[in-house]
N, C-alpha and C. Protein backbone atom coordinates (compact mmCIF):
# COMPACT_ATOMS: atom_id res chain seq x y z
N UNK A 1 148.92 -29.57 63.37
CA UNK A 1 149.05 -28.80 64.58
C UNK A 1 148.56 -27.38 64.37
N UNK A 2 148.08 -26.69 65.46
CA UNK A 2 147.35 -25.51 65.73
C UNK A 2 148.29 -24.50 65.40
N UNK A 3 147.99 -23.06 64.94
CA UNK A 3 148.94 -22.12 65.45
C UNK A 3 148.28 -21.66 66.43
N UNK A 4 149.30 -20.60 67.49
CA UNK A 4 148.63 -20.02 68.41
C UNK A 4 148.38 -18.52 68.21
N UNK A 5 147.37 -17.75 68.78
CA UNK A 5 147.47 -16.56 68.75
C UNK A 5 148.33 -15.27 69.00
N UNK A 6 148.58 -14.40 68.61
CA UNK A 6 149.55 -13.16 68.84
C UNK A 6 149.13 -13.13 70.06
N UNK A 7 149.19 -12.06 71.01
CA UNK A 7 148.80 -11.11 71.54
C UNK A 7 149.23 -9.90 71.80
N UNK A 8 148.66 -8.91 70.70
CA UNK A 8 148.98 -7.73 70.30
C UNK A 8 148.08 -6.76 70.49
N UNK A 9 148.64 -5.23 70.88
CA UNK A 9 147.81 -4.10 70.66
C UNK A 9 148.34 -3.17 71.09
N UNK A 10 148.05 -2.32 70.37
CA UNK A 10 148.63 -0.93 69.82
C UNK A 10 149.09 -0.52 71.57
N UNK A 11 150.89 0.56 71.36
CA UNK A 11 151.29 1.13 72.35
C UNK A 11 150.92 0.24 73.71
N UNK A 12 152.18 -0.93 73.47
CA UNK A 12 152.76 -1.89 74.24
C UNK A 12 154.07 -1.37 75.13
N UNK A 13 154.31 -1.50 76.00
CA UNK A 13 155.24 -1.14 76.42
C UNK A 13 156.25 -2.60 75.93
N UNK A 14 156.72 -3.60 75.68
CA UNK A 14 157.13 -4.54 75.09
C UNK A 14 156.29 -5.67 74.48
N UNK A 15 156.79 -5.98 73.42
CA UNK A 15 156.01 -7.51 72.84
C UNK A 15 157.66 -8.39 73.34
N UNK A 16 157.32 -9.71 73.33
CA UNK A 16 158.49 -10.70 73.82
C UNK A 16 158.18 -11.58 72.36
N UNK A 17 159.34 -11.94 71.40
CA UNK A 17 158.95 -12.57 70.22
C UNK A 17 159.74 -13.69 70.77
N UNK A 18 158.93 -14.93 70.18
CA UNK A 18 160.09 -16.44 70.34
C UNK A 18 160.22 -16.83 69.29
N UNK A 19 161.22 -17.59 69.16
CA UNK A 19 161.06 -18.56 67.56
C UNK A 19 159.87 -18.89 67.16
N UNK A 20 159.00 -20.17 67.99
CA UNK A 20 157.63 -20.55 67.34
C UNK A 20 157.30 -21.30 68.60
N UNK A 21 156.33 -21.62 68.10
CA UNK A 21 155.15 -22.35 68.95
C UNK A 21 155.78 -23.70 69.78
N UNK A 22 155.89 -23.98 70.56
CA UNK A 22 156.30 -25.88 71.07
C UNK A 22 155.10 -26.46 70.56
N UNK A 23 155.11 -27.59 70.95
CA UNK A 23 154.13 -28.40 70.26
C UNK A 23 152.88 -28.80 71.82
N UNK A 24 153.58 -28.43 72.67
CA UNK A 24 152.81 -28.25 73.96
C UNK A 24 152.03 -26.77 73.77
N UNK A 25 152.52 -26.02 73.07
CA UNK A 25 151.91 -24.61 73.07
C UNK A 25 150.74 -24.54 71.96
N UNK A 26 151.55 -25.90 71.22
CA UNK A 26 150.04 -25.62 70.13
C UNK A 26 149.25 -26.67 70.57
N UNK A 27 149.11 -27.63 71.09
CA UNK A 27 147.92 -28.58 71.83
C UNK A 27 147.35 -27.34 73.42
N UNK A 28 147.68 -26.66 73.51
CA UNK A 28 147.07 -25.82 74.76
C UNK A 28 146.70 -24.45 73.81
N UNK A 29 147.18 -23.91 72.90
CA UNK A 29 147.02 -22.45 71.94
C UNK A 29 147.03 -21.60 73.08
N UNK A 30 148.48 -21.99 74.02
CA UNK A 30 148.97 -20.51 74.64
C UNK A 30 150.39 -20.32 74.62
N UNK A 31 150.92 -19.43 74.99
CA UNK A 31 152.10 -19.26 74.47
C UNK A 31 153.14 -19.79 76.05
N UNK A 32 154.24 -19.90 75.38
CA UNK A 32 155.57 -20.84 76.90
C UNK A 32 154.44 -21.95 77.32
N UNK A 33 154.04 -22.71 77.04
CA UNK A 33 152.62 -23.85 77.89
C UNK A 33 154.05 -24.77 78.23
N UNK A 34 155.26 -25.12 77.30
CA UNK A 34 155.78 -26.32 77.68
C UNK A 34 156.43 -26.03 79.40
N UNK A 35 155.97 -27.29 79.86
CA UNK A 35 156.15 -27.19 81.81
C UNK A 35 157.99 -26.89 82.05
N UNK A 36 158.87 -27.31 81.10
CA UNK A 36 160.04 -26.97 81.24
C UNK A 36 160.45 -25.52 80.77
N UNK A 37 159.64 -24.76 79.98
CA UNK A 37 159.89 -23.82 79.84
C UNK A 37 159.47 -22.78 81.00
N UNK A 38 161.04 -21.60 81.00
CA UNK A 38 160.80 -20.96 82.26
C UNK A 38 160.40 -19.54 81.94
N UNK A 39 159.61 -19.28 81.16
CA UNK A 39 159.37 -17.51 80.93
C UNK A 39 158.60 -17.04 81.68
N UNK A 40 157.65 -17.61 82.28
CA UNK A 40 156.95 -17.08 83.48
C UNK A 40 157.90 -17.01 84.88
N UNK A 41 158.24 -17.63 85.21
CA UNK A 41 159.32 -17.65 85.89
C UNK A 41 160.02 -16.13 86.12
N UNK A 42 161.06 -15.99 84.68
CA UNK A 42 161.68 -15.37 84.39
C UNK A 42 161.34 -14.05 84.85
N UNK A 43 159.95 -13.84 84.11
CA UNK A 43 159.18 -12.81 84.34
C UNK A 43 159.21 -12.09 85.32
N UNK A 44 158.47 -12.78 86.16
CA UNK A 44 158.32 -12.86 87.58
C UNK A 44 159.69 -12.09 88.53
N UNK A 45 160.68 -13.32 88.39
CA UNK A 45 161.56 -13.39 89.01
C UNK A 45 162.48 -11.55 88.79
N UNK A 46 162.51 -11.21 87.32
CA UNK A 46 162.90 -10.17 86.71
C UNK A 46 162.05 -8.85 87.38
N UNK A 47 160.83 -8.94 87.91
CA UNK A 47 160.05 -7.62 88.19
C UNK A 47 158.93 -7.23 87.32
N UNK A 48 159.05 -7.93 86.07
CA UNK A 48 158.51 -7.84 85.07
C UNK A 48 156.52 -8.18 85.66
N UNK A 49 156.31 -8.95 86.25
CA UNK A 49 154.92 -9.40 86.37
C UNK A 49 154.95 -9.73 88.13
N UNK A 50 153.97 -8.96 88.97
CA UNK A 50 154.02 -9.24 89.77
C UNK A 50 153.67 -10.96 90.39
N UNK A 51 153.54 -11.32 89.42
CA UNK A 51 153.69 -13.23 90.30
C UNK A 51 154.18 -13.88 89.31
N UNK A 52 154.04 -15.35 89.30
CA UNK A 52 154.02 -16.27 88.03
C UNK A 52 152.80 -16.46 87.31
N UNK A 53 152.55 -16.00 86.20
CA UNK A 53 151.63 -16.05 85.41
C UNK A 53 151.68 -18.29 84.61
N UNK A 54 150.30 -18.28 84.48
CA UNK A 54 150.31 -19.43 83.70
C UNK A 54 150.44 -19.82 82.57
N UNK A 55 150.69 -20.41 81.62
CA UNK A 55 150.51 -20.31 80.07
C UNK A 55 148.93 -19.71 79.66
N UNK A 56 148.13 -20.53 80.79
CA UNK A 56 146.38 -20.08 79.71
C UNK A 56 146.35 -18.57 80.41
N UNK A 57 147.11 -17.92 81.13
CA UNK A 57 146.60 -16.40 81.30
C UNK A 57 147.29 -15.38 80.34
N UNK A 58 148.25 -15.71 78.97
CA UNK A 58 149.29 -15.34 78.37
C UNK A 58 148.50 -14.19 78.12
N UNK A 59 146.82 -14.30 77.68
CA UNK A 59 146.26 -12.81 76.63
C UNK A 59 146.36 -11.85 77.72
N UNK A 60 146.63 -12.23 79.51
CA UNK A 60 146.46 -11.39 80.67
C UNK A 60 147.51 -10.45 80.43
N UNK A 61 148.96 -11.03 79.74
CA UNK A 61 149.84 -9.92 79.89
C UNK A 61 149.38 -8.53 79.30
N UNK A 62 148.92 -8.57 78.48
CA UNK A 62 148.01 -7.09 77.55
C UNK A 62 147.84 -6.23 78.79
N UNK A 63 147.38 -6.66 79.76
CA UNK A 63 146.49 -5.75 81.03
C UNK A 63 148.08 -5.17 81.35
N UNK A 64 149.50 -5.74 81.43
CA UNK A 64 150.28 -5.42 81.99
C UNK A 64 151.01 -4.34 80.83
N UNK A 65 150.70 -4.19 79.83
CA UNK A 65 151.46 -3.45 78.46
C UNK A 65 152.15 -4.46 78.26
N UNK A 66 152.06 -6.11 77.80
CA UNK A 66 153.00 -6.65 77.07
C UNK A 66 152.08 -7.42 76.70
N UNK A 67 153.17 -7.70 74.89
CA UNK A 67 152.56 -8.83 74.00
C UNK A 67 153.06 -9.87 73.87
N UNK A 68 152.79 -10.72 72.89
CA UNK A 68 153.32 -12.23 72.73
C UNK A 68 153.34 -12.18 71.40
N UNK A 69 154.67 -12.70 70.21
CA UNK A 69 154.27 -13.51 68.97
C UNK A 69 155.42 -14.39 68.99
N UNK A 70 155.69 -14.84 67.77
CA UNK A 70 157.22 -15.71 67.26
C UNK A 70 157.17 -15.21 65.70
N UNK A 71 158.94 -15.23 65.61
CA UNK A 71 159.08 -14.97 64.12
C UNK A 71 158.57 -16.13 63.18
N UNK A 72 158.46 -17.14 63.63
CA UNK A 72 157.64 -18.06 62.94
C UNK A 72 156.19 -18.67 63.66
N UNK A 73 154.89 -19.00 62.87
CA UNK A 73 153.91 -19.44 63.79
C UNK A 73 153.99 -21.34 63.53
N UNK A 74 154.50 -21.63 62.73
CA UNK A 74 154.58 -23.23 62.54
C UNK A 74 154.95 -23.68 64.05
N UNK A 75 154.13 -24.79 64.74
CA UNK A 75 154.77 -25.33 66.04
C UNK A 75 155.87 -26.74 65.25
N UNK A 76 157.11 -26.87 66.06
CA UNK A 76 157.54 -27.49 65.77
C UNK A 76 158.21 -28.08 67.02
N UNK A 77 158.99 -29.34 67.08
CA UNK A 77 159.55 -29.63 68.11
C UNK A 77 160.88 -29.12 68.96
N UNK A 78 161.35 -28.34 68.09
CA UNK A 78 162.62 -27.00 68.66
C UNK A 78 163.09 -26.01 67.40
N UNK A 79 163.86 -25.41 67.95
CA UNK A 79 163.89 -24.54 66.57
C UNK A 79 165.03 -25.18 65.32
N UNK A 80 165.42 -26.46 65.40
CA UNK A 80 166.16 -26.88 64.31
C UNK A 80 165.20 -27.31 63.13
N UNK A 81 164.08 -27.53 63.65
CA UNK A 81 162.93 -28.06 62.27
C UNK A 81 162.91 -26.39 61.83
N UNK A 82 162.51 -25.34 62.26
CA UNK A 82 162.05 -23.93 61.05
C UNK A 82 163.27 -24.29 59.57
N UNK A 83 162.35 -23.82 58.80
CA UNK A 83 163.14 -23.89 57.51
C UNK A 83 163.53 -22.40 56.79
N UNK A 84 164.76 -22.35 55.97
CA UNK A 84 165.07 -21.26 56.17
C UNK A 84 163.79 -19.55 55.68
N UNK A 85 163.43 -20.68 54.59
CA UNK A 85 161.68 -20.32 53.82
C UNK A 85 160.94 -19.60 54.90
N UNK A 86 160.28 -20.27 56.32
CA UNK A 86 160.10 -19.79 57.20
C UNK A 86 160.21 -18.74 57.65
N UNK A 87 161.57 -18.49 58.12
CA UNK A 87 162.31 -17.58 58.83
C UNK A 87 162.29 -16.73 57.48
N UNK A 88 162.66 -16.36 56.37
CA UNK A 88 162.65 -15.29 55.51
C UNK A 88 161.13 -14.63 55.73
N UNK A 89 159.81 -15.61 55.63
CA UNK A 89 158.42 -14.81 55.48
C UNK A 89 158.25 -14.81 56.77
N UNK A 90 159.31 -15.12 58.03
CA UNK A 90 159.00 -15.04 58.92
C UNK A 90 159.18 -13.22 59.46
N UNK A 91 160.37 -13.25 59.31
CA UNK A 91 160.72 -11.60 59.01
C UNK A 91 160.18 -10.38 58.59
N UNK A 92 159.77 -11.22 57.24
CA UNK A 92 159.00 -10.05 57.09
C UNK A 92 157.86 -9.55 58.05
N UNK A 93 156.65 -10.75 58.13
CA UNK A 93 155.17 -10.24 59.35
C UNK A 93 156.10 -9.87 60.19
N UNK A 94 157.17 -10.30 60.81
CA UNK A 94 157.20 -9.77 62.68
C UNK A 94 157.13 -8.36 61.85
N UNK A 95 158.39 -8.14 61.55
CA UNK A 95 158.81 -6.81 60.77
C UNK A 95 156.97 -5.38 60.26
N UNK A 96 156.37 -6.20 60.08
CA UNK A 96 155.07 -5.91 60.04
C UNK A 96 154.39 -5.26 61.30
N UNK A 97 154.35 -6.39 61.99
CA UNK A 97 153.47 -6.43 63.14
C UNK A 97 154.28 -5.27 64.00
N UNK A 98 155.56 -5.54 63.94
CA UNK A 98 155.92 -3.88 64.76
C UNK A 98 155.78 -2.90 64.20
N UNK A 99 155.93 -2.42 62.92
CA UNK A 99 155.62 -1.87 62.60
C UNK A 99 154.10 -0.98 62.60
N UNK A 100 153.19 -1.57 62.53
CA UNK A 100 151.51 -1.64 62.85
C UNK A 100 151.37 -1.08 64.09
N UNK A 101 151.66 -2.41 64.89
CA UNK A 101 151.73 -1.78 66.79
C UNK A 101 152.68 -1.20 67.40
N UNK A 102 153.60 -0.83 67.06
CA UNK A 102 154.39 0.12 67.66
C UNK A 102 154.97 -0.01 68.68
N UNK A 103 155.40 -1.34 69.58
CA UNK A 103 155.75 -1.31 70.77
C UNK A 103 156.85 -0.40 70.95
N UNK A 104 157.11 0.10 72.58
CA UNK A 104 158.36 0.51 73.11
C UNK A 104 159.70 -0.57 72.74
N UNK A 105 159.62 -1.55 72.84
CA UNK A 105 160.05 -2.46 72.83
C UNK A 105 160.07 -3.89 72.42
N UNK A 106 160.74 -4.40 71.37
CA UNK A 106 160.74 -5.38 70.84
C UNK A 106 161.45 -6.44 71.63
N UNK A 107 161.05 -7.31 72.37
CA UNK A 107 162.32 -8.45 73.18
C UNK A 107 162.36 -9.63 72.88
N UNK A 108 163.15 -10.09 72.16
CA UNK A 108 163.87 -11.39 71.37
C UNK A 108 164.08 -12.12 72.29
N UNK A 109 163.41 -12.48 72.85
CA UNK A 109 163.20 -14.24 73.87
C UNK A 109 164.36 -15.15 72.65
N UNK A 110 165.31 -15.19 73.16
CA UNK A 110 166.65 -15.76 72.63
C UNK A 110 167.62 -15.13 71.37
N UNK A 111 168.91 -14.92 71.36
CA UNK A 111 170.26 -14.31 70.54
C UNK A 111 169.60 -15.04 69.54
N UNK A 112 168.93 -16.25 69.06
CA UNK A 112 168.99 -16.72 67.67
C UNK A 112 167.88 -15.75 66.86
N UNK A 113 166.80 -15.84 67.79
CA UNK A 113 165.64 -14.80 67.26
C UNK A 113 165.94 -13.75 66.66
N UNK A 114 167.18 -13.15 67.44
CA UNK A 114 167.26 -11.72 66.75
C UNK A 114 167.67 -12.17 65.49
N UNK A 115 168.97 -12.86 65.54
CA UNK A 115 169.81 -13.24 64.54
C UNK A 115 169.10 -13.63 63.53
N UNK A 116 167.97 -14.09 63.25
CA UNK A 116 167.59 -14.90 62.13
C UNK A 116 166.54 -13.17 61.72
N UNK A 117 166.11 -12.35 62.56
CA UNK A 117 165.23 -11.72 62.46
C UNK A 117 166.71 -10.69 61.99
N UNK A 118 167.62 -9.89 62.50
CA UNK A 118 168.22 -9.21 62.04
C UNK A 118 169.25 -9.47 60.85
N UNK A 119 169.69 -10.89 60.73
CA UNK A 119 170.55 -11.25 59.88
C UNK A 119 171.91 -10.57 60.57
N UNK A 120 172.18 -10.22 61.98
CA UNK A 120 173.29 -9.61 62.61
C UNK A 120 173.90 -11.20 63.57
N UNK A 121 175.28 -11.45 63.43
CA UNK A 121 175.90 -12.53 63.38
C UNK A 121 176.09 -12.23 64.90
N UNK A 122 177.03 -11.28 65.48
CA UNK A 122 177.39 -10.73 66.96
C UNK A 122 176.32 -9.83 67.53
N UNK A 123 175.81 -10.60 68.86
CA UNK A 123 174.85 -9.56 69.38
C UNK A 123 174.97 -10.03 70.33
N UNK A 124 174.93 -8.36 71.03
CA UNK A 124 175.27 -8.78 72.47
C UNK A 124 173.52 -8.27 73.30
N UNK A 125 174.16 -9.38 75.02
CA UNK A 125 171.95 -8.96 75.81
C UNK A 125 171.98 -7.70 75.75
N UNK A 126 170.94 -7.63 75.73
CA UNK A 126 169.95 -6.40 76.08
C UNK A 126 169.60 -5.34 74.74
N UNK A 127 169.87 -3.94 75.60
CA UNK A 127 169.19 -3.05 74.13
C UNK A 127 170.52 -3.15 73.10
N UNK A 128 170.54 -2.88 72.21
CA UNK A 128 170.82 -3.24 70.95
C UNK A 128 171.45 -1.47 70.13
N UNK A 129 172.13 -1.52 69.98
CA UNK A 129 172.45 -0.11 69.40
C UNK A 129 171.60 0.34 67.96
N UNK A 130 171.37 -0.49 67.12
CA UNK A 130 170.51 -0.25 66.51
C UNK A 130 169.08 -0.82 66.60
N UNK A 131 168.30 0.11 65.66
CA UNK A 131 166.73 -0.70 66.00
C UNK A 131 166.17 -1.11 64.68
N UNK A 132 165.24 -2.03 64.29
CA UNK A 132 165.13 -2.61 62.90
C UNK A 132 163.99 -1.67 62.78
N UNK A 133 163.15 -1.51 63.48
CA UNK A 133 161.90 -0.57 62.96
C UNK A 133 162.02 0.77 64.06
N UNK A 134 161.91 1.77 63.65
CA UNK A 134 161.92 2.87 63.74
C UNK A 134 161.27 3.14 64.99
N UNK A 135 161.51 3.80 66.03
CA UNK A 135 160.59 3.86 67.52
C UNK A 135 160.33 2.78 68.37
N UNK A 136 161.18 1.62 67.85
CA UNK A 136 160.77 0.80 68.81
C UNK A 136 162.06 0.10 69.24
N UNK A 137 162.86 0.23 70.40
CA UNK A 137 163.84 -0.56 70.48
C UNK A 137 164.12 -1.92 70.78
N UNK A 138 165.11 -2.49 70.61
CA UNK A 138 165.42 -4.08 70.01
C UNK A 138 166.28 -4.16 71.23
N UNK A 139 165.71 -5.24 71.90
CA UNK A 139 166.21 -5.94 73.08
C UNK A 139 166.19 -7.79 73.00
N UNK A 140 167.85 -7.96 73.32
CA UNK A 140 167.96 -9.13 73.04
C UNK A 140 168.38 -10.14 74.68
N UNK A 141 167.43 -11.14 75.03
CA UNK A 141 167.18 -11.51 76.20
C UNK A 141 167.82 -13.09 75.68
N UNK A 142 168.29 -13.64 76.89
CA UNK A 142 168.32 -15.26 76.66
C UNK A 142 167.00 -16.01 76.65
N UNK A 143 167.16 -17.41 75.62
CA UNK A 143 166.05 -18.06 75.87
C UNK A 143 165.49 -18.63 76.75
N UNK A 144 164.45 -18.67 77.13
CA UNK A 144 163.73 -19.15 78.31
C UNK A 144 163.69 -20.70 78.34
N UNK A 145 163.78 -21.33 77.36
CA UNK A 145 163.68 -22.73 77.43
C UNK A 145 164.74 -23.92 78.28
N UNK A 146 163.96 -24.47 78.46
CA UNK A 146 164.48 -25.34 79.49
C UNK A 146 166.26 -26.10 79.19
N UNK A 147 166.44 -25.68 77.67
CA UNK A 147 167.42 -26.36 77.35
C UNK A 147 168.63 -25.12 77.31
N UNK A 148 168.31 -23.88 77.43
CA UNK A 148 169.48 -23.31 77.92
C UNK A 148 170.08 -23.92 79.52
N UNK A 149 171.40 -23.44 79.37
CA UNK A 149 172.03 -23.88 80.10
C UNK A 149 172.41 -22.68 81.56
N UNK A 150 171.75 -21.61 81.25
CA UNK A 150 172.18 -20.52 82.30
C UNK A 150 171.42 -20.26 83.35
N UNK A 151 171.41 -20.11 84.50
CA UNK A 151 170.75 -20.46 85.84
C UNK A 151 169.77 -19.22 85.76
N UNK A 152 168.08 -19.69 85.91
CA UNK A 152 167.39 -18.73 85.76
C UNK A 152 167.52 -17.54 85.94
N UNK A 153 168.42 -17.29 87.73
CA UNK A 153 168.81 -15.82 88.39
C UNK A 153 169.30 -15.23 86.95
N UNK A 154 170.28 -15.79 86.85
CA UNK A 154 171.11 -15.28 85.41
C UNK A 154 170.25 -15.08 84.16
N UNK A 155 169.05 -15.65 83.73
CA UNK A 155 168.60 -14.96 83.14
C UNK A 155 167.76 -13.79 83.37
N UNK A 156 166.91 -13.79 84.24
CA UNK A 156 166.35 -13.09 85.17
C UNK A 156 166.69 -11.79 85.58
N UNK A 157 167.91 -11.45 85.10
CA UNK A 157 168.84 -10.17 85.78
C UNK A 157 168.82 -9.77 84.66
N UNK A 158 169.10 -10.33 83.26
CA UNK A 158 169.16 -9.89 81.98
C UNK A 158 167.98 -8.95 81.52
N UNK A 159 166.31 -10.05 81.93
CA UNK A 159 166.27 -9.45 81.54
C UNK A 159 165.37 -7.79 82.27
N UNK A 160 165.76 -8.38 83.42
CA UNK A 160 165.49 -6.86 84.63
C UNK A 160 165.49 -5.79 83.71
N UNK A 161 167.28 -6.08 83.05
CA UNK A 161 167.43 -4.51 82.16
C UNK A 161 166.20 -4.22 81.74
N UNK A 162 165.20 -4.77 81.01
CA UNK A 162 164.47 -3.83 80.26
C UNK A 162 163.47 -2.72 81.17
N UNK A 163 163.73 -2.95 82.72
CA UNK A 163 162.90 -1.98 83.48
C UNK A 163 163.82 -0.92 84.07
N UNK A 164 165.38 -0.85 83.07
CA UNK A 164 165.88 0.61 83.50
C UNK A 164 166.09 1.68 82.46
N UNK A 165 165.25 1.71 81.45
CA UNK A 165 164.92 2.39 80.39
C UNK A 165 164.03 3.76 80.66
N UNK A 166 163.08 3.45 82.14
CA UNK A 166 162.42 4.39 82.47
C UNK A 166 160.43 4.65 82.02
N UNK A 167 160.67 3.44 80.65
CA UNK A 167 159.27 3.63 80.09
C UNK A 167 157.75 3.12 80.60
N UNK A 168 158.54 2.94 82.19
CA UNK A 168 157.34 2.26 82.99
C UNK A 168 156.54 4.02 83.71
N UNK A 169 155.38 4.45 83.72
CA UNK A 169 155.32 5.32 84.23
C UNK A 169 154.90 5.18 86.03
């Protein structure tokens, strides 16, 4: 299976990190492609993107100041296959890649992301009192995937927060 591409570049107003690739995302090499997954949606619904974007327009978010990666690039069939190996060299690149690009904002498309990325056990949505890399704050959103259980509105409102920070000009 394929990996898919980042989509990164310097002074982002947010990158959105996921665990990894679906296996629908790596037979299409775009990012959320699986049809049950709701991050476009989300998006949308949140204020975040004025419509529903598609999986093949993902490199479009750039035009909007946002990126795309996962703490891991292996596609797998959910996140119980990553191994813990993974997730350690997974840490480190994200840890990298913000570092490099600098976003306003780091947003953990699901509590496990952070968790495996912060090694922090209790975390509560949204911004985050501390930040792992320096200038860029850590925002923790529910997962978009079809197998959460919380009614889109409800995620959708979560993750609104990140447009009362002010860093939209």
């Amino acid at each position: 299976m394929q990996t898919i591409p980042d989509h990164l570049s310097e002074g982002l107003d947010i990158v959105f990190i996921g665990f990894n690739p679906s296996i629908m995302s790596s037979e299409t090499g775009h990012h959320y492609a699986n049809p049950t997954n709701r991050f476009w949606k989300i998006l949308y619904q949140a204020g975040l993107t004025p419509r529903i974007y598609h999986p093949e327009e993902d490199g479009s978010l750039l035009e909007l100041g946002y990126g795309l990666t996962n703490i891991v690039e292996r596609p797998t069939k959910d996140a119980t296959q990553i191994t813990k190996e993974e997730y350690r060299e997974g840490r480190i690149l994200l840890k990298r890649k913000l570092e490099k690009y600098r976003p306003k904002i780091a947003c953990f498309v699901g509590k496990g992301v952070y968790q495996q990325y912060s090694g922090k056990k209790k975390v509560p949505w949204g911004y985050q009192e501390e930040s792992t890399v320096l200038g860029v704050r850590d925002f923790v959103a529910p997962s978009s995937s079809g197998l959460v259980r919380m009614k889109v509105e409800e995620i959708a409102d979560i993750y609104q927060m990140l447009l009362d920070v002010g860093w939209r000009g």
